[in-house]
Protein backbone atom coordinates (compact mmCIF):
# COMPACT_ATOMS: atom_id res chain seq x y z
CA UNK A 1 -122.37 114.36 69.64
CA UNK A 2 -124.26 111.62 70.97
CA UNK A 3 -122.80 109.85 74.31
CA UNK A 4 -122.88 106.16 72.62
CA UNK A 5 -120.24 107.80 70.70
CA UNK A 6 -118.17 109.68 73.25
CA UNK A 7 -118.41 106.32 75.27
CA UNK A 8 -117.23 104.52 72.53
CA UNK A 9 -114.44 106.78 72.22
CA UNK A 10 -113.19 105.80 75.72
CA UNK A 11 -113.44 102.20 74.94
CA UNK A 12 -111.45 102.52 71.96
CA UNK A 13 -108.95 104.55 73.75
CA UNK A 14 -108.56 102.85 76.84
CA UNK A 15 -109.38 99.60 76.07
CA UNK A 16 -108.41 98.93 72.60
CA UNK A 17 -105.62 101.52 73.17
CA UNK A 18 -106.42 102.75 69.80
CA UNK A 19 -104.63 106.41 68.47
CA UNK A 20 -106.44 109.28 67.87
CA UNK A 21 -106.52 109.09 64.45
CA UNK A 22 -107.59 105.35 64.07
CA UNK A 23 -110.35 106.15 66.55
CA UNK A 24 -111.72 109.18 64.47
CA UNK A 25 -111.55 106.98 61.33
CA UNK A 26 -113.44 103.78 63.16
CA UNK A 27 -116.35 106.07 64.19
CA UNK A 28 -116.16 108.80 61.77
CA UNK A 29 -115.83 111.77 63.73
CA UNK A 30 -112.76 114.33 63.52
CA UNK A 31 -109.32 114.02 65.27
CA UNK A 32 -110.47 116.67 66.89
CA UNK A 33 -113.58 115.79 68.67
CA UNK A 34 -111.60 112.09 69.46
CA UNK A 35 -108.79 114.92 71.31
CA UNK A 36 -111.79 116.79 73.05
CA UNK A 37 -113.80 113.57 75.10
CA UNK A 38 -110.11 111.74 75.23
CA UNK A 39 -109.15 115.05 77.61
CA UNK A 40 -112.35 115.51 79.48
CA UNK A 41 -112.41 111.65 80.22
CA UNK A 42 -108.65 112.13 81.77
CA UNK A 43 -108.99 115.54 83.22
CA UNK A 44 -112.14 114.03 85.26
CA UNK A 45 -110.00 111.06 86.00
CA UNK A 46 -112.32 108.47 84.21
CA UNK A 47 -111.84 104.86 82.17
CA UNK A 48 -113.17 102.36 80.37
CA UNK A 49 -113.27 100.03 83.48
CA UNK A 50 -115.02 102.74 85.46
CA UNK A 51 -117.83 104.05 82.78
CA UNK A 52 -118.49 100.92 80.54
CA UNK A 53 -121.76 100.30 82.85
CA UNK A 54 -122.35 104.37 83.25
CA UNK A 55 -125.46 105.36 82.12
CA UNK A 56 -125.51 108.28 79.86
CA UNK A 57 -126.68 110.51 82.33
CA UNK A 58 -123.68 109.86 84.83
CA UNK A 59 -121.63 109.94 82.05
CA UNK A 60 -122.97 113.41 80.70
CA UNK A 61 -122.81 114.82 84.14
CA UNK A 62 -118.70 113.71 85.24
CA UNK A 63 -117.71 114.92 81.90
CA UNK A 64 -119.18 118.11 82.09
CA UNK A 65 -116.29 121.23 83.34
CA UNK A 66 -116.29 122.25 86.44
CA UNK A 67 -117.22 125.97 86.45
CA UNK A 68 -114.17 127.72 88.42
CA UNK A 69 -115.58 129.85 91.04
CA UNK A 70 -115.74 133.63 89.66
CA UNK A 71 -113.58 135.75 92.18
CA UNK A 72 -113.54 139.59 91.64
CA UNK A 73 -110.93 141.77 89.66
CA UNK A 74 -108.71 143.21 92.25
CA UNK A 75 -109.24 147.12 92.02
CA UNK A 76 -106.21 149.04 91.55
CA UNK A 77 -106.33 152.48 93.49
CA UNK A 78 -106.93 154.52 90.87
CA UNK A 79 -106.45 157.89 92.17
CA UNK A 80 -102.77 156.81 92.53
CA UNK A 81 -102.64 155.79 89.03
CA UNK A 82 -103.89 159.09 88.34
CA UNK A 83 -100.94 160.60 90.21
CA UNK A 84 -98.57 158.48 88.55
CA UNK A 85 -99.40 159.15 85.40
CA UNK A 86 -98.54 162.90 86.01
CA UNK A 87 -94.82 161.95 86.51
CA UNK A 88 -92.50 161.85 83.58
CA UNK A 89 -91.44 159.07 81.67
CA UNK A 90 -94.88 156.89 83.15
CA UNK A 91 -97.36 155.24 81.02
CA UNK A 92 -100.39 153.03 81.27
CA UNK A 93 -98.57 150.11 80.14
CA UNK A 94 -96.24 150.48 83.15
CA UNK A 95 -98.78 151.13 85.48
CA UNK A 96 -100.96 147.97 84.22
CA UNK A 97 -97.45 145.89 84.75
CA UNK A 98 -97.03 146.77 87.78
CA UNK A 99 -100.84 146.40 89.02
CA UNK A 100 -100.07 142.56 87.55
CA UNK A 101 -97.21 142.09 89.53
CA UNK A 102 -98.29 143.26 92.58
CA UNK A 103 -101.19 140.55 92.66
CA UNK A 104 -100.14 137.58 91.36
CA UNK A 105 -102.56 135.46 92.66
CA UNK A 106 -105.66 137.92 92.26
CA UNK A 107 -107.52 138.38 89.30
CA UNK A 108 -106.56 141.20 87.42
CA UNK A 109 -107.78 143.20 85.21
CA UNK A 110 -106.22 142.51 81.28
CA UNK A 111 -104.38 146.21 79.93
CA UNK A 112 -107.13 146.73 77.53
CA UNK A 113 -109.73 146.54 80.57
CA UNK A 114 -107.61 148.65 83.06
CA UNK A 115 -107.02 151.15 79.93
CA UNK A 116 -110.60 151.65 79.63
CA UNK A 117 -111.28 151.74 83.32
């Protein structure tokens, strides 16, 4: 989609306070694409008042996502899991649950993933 457009979709929103819907009918685009720039105008904290003299460049570039920084899957100690596994009533769903809860804040690995690792 063209950036006249998307900026056009954040003067009609912000400054014409125009709904979704009756933006995506003035320009002819879908609710959905009106949703899409609406939320990556407010999740990079942007206006009409601040872009109206943006270039499309600038524009392009503060609406692009921030890539998160890639951290790396916590390892579970596998040889333990191994162990574990040998006792009666465990299973790998239990083990993966546990592996989640003991790293909340790490990035673990999803059960299919840890099944297969």
């Amino acid at each position: 989609m063209s950036l006249r457009i998307i900026k056009n979709v954040i003067r009609l929103k912000w400054q014409a306070q125009l709904s979704l819907e009756q933006i995506a009918s003035t320009l002819g685009i879908s609710k959905g694409a009106v949703a899409k720039y609406v939320s990556l105008t407010s999740v990079a904290g942007l206006d009409w008042e601040t872009v109206q003299d943006w270039s499309e460049q600038r524009l392009s570039t503060a609406l692009q996502p921030r890539a998160a920084p890639s951290q790396p899957f916590v390892e579970p100690d596998w040889s333990r899991m191994h162990r574990e596994l040998d006792r009666k009533g465990m299973t790998l769903m239990l083990l993966w649950q546990k592996y989640v809860a003991a790293h909340p804040e790490g990035r673990t690995w999803r059960y299919t993933q840890f099944c297969e690792h």
